[in-house]
N, C-alpha and C. Protein backbone atom coordinates (compact mmCIF):
# COMPACT_ATOMS: atom_id res chain seq x y z
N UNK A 1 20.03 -0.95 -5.58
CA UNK A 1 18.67 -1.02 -5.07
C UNK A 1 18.59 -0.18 -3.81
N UNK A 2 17.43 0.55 -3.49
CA UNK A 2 17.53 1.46 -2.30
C UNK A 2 17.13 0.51 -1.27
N UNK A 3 16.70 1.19 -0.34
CA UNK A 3 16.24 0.34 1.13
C UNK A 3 14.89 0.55 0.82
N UNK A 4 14.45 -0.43 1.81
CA UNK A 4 13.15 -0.62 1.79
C UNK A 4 12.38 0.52 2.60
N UNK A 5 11.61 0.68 1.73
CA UNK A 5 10.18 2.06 1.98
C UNK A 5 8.89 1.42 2.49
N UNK A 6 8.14 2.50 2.87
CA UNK A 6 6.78 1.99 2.98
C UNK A 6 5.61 2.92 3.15
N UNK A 7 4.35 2.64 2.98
CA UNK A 7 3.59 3.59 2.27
C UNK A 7 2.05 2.82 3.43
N UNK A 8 1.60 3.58 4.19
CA UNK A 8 0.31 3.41 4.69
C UNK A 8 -1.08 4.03 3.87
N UNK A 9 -1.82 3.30 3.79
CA UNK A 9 -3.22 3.50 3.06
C UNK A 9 -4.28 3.41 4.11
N UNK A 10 -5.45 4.32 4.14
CA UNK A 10 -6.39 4.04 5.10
C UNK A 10 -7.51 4.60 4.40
N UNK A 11 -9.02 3.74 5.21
CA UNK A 11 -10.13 4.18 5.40
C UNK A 11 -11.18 3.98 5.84
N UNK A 12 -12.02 4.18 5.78
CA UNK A 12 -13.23 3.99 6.51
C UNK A 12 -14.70 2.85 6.50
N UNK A 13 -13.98 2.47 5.17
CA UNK A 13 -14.97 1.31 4.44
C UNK A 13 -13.91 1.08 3.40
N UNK A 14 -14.04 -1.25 3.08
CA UNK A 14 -13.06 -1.60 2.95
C UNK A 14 -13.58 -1.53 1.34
N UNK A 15 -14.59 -1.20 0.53
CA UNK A 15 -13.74 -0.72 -0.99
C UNK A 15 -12.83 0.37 -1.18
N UNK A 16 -13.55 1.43 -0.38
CA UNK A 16 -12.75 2.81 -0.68
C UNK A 16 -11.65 2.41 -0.38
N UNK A 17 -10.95 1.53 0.88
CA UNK A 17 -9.60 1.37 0.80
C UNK A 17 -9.41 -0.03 -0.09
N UNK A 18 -9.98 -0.41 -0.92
CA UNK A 18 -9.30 -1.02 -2.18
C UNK A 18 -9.06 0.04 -3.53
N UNK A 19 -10.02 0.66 -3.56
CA UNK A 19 -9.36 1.76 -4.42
C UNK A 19 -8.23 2.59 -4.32
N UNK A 20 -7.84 2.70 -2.94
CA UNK A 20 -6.96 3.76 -2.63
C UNK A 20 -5.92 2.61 -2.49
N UNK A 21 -5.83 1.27 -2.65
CA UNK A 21 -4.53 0.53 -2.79
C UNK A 21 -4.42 0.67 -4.25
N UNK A 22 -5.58 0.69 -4.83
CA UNK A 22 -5.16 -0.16 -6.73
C UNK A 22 -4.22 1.60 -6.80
N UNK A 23 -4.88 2.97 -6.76
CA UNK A 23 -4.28 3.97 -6.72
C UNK A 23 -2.87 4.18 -6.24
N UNK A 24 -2.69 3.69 -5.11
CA UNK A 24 -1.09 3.97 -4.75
C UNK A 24 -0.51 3.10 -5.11
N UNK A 25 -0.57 1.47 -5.33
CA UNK A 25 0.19 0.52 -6.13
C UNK A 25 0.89 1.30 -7.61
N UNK A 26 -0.46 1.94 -8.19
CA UNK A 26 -0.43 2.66 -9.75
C UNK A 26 0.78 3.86 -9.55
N UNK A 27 0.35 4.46 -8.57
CA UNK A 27 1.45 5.79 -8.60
C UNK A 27 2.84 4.96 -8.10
N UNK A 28 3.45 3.93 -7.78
CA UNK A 28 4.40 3.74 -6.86
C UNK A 28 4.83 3.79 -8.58
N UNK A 29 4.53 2.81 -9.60
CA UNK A 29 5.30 2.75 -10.83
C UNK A 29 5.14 1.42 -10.59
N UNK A 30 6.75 0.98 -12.27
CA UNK A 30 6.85 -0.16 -12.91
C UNK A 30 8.46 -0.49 -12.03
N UNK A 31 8.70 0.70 -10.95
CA UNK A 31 10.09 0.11 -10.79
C UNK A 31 10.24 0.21 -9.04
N UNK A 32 9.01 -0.06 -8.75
CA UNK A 32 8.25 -0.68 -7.50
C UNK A 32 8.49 -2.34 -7.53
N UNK A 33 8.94 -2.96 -6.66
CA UNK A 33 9.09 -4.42 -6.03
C UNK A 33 8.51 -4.37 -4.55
N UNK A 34 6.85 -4.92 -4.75
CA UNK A 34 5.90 -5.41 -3.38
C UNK A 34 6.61 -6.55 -2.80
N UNK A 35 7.31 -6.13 -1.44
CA UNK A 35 8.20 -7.02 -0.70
C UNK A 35 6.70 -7.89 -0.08
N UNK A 36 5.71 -6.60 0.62
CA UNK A 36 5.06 -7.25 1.44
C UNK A 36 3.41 -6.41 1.44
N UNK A 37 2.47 -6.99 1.67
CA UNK A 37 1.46 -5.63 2.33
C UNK A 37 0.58 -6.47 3.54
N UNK A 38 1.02 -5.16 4.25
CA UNK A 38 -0.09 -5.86 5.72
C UNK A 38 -1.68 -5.26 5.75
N UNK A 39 -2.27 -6.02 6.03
CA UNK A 39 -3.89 -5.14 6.47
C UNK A 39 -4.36 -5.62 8.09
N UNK A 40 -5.09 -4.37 8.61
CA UNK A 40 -5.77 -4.44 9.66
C UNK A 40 -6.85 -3.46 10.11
N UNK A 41 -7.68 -3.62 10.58
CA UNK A 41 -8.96 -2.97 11.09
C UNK A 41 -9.44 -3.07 12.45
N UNK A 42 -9.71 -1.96 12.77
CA UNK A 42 -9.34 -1.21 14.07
C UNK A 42 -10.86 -0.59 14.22
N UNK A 43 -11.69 -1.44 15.20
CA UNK A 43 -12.65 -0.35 15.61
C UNK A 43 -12.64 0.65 17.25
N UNK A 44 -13.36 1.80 16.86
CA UNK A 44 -13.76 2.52 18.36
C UNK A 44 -14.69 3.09 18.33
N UNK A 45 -15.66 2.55 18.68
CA UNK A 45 -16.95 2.87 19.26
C UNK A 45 -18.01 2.33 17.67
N UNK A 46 -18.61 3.43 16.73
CA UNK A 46 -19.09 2.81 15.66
C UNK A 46 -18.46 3.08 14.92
N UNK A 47 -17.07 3.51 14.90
CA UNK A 47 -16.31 3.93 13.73
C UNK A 47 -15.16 2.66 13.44
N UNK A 48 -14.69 2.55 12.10
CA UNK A 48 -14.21 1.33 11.90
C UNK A 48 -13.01 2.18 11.14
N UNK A 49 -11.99 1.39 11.62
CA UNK A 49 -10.83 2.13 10.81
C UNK A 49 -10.12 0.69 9.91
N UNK A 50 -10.02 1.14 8.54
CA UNK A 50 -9.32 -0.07 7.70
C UNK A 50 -8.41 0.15 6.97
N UNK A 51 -6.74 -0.56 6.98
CA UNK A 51 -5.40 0.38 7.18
C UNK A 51 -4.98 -0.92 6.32
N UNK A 52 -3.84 -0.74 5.80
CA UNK A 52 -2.54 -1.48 5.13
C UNK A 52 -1.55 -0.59 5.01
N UNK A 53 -0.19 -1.35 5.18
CA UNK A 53 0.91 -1.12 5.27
C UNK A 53 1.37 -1.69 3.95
N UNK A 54 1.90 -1.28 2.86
CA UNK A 54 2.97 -1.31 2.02
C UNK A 54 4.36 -1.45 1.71
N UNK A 55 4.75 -2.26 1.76
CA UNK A 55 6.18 -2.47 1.95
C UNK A 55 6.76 -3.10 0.70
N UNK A 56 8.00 -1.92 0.36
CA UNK A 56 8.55 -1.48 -1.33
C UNK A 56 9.85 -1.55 -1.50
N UNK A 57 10.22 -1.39 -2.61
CA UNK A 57 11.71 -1.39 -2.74
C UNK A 57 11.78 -0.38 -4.22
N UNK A 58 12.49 -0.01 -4.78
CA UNK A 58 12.52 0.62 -5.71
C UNK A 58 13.82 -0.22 -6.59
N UNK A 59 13.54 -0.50 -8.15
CA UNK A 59 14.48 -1.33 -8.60
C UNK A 59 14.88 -0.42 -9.92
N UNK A 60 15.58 -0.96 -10.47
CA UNK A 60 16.49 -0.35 -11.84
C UNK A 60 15.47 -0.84 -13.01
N UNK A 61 14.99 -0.39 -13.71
CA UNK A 61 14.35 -1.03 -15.01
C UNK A 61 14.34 -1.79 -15.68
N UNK A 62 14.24 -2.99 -16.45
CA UNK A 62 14.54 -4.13 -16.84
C UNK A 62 14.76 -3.13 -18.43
N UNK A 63 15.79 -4.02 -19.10
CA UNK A 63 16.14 -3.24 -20.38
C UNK A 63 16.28 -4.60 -20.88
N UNK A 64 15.56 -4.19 -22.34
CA UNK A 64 15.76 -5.09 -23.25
C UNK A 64 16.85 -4.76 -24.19
């Protein structure tokens, strides 16, 4: 098993950054293990920033 990775997602409004999680969850694969994911939102001034952290592992394939 490798070490643990991690992958930041951001944006500006919180569907677009649900799309851009279902998207990078999709690209990580089937041999992706979600240890963890953080979210937080960050404003300055009228701009709103909305972020998650991803935290991965990469595993061996399950074989039947």
């Amino acid at each position: 098993m490798d070490e643990v990775r991690f992958r930041v997602v951001t944006a500006s409004d919180p569907d677009l950054l649900q799309q851009r999680l279902e998207r990078a969850m999709a690209e990580l694969g089937r041999d992706a293990v979600f240890v963890d994911v953080k979210f937080d939102v960050a404003a300055s001034g009228e701009h709103v920033v909305y972020a998650a952290l991803i935290v991965y592992k990469r595993v061996e394939p399950w074989k039947d």
